[in-house]
C-alpha atoms as a PDB file:
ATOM      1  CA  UNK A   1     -10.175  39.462 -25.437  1.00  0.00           C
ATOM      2  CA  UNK A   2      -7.665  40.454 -22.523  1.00  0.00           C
ATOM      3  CA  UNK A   3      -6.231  38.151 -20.029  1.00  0.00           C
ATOM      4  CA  UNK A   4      -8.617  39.014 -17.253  1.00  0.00           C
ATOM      5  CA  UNK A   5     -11.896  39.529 -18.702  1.00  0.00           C
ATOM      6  CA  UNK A   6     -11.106  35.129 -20.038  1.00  0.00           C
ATOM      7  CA  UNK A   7     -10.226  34.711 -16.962  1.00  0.00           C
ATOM      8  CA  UNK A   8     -13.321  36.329 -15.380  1.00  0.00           C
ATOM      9  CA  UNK A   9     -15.384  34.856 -17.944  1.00  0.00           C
ATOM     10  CA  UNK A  10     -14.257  31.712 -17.214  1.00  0.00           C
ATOM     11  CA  UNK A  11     -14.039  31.665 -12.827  1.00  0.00           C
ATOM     12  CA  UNK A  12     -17.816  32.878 -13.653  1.00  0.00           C
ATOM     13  CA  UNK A  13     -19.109  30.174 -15.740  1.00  0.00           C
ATOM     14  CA  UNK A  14     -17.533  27.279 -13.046  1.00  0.00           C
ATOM     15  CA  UNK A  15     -19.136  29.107 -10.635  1.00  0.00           C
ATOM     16  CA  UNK A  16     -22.558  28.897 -12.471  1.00  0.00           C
ATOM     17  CA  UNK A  17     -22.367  24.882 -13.200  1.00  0.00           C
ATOM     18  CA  UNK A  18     -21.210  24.437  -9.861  1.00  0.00           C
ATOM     19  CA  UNK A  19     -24.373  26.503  -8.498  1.00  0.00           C
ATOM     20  CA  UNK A  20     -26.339  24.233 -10.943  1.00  0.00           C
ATOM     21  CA  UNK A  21     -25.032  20.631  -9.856  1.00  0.00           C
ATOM     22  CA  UNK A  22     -26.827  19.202  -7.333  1.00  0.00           C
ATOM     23  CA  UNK A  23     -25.334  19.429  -3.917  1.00  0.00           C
ATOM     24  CA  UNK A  24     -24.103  15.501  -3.143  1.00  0.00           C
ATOM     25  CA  UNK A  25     -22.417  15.660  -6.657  1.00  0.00           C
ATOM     26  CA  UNK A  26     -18.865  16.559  -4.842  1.00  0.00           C
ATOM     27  CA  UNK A  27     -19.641  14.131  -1.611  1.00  0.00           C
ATOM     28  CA  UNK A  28     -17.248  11.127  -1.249  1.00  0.00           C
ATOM     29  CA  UNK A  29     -20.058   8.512  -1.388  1.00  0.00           C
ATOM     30  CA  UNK A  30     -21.486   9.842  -4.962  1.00  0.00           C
ATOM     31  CA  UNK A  31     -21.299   6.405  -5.763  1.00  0.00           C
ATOM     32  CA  UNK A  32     -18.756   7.147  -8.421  1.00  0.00           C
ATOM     33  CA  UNK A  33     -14.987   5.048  -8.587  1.00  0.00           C
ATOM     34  CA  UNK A  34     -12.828   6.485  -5.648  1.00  0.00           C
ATOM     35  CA  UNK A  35      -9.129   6.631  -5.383  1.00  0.00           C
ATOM     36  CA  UNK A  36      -7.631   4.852  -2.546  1.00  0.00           C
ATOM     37  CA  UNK A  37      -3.996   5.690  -1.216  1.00  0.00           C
ATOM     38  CA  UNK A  38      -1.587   3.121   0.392  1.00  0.00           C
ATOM     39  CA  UNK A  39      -0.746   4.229   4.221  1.00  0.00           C
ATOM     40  CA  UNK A  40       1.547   3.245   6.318  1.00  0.00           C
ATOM     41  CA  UNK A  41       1.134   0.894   9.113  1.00  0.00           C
ATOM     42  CA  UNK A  42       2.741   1.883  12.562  1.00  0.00           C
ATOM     43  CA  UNK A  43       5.132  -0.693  13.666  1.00  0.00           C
ATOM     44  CA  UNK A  44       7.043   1.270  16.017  1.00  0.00           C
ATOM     45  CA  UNK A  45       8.558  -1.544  18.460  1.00  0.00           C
ATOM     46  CA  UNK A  46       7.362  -4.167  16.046  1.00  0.00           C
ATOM     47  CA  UNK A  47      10.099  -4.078  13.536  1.00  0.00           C
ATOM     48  CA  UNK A  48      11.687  -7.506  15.118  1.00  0.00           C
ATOM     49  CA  UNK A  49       8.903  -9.330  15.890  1.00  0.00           C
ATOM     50  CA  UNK A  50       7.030  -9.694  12.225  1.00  0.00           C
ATOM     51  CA  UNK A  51       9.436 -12.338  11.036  1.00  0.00           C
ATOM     52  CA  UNK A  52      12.348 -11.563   9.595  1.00  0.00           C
ATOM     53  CA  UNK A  53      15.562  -9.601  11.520  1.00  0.00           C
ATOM     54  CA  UNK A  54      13.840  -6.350  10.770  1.00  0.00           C
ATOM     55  CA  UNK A  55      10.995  -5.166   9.389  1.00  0.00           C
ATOM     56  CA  UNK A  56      11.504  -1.524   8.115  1.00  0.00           C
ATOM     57  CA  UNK A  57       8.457  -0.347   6.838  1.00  0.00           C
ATOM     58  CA  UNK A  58       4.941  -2.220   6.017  1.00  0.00           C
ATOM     59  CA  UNK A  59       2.133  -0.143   3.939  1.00  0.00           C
ATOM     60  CA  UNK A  60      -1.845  -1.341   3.109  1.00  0.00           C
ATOM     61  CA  UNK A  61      -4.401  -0.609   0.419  1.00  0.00           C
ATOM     62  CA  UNK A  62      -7.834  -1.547   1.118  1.00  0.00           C
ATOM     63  CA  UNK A  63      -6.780  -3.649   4.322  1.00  0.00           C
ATOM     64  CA  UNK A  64      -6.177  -2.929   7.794  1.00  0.00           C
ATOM     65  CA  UNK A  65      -2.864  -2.674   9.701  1.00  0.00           C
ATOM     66  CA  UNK A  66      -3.548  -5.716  11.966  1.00  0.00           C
ATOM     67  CA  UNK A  67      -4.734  -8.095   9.209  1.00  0.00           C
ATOM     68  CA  UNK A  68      -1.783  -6.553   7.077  1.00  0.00           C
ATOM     69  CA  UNK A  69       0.811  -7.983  10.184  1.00  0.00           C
ATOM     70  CA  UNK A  70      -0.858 -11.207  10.327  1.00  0.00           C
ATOM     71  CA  UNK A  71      -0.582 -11.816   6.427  1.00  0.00           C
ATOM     72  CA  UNK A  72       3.639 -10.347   7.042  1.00  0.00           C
ATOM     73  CA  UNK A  73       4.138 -12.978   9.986  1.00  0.00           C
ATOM     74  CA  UNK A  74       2.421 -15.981   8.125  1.00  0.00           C
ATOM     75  CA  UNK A  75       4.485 -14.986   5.047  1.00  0.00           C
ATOM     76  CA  UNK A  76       7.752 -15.124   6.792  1.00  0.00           C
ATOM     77  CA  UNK A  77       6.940 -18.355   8.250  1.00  0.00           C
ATOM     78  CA  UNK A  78       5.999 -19.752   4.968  1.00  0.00           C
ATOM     79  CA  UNK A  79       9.289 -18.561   3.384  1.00  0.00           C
ATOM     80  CA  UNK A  80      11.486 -20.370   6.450  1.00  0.00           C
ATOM     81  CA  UNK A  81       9.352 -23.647   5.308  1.00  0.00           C
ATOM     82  CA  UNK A  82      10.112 -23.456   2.248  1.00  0.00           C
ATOM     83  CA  UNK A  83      14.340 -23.076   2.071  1.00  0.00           C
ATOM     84  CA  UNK A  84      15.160 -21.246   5.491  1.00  0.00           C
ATOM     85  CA  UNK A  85      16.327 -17.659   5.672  1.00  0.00           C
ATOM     86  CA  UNK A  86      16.635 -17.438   1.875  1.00  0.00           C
ATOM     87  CA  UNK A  87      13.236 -19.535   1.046  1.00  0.00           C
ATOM     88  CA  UNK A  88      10.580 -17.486  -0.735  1.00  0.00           C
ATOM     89  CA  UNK A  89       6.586 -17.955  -0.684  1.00  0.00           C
ATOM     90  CA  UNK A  90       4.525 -17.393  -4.067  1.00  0.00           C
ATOM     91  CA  UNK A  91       1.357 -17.529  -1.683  1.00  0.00           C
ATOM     92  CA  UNK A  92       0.320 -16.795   2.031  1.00  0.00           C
ATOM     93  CA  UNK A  93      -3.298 -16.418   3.228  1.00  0.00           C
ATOM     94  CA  UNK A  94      -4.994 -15.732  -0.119  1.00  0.00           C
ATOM     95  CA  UNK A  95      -2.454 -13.464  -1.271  1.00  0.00           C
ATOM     96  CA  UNK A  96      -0.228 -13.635  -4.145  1.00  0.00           C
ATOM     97  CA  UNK A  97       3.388 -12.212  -3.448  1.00  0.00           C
ATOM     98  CA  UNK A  98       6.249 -11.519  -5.487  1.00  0.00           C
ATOM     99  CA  UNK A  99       9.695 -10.225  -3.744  1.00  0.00           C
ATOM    100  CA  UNK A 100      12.415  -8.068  -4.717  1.00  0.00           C
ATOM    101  CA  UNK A 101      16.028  -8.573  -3.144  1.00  0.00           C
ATOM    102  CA  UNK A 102      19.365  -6.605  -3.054  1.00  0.00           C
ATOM    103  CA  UNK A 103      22.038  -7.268  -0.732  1.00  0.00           C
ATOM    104  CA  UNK A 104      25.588  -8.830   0.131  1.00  0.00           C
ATOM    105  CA  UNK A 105      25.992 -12.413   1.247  1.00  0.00           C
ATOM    106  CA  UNK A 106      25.760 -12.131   4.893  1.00  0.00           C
ATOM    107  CA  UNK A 107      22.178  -9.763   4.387  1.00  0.00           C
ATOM    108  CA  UNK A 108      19.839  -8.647   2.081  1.00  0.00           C
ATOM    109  CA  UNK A 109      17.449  -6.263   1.834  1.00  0.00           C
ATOM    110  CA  UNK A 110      13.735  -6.889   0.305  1.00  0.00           C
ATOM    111  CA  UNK A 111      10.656  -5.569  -0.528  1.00  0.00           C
ATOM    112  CA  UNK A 112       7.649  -7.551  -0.854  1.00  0.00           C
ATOM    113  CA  UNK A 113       4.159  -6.830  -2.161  1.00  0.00           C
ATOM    114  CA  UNK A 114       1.182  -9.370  -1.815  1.00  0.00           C
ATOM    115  CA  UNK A 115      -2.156  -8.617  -3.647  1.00  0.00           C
ATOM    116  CA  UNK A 116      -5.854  -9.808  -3.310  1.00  0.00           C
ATOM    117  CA  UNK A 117      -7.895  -8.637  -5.594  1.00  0.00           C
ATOM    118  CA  UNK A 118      -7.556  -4.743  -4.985  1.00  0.00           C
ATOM    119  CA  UNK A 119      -5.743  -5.067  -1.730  1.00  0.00           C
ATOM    120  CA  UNK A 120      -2.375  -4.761  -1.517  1.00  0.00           C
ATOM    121  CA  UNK A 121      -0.265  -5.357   1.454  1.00  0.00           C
ATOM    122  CA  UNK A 122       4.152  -4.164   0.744  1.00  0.00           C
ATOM    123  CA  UNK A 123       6.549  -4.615   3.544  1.00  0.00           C
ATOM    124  CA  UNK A 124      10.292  -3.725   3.363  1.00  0.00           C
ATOM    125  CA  UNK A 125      12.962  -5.764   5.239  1.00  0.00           C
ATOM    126  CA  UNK A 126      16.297  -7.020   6.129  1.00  0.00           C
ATOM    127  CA  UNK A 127      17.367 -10.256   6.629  1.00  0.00           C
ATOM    128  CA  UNK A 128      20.827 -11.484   8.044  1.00  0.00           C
ATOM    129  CA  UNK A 129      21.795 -14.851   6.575  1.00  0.00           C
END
C-alpha cells in the first residue's frame, strides 16, 4: 500500500472514533487521573525575607504559592532551632523535607523539597555562614 493512501487510511479512521466518542471524553474533568505540573511561585522582592540570605527560586505541586511561603519561612526557622545557620529540619508543618547542599565554607547553596502526600513544595537557596 503507498505511503499516503496508510496515511489517509489511518487520519480517516481517528477521525471516525473520535466522531464516535462521546463529546466530554477529551474534557479535563472526565474524571480520569490528571497530570499536574510544578509552577513557579513569584517571589520577586521576596527573595530575602523567606528565611535564609536568599531565596532563589521556590516551585509548588498541588499547593498554593502563599501556603508554599509559609511552609519555606517555618522551615527555615525550624532549621536555625535546630543547629543555627547550618541546622537542618526532617519536618515542618506536616511536611517531610529532605535537603541537598553544595557550597564553600563561608556559603552554600541548597535545594530543598518537602512533600505531603501528593504535594510538593522545592525551594532553592543560599546561605552565608
Amino acid at each position: 500500500m503507498p505511503r499516503l493512501v496508510r496515511t489517509c487510511v489511518l487520519l480517516t479512521a481517528v477521525a471516525l472514533l473520535a466522531a464516535l466518542l462521546p463529546a466530554g471524553a477529551f474534557a479535563a474533568d472526565a474524571g480520569g487521573p490528571q497530570a499536574r505540573a510544578a509552577k513557579g511561585c513569584n517571589i520577586r522582592g521576596q527573595q530575602r525575607s523567606l528565611g535564609p540570605t536568599y531565596v532563589i527560586r521556590l516551585s509548588v505541586r498541588r499547593t498554593s504559592c502563599r501556603g508554599a511561603k509559609r511552609v519555606v519561612r517555618a522551615y527555615h526557622r525550624c532549621r536555625y532551632r535546630r543547629g543555627g545557620r547550618r541546622g537542618r529540619c526532617p519536618r515542618v508543618s506536616g511536611y517531610r523535607c529532605s535537603e541537598r547542599r553544595s557550597g564553600i565554607r563561608t556559603q552554600f547553596d541548597a535545594r530543598a523539597t518537602c512533600r505531603r502526600g501528593g504535594r510538593r513544595i522545592s525551594h532553592t537557596y543560599t546561605q552565608n555562614t
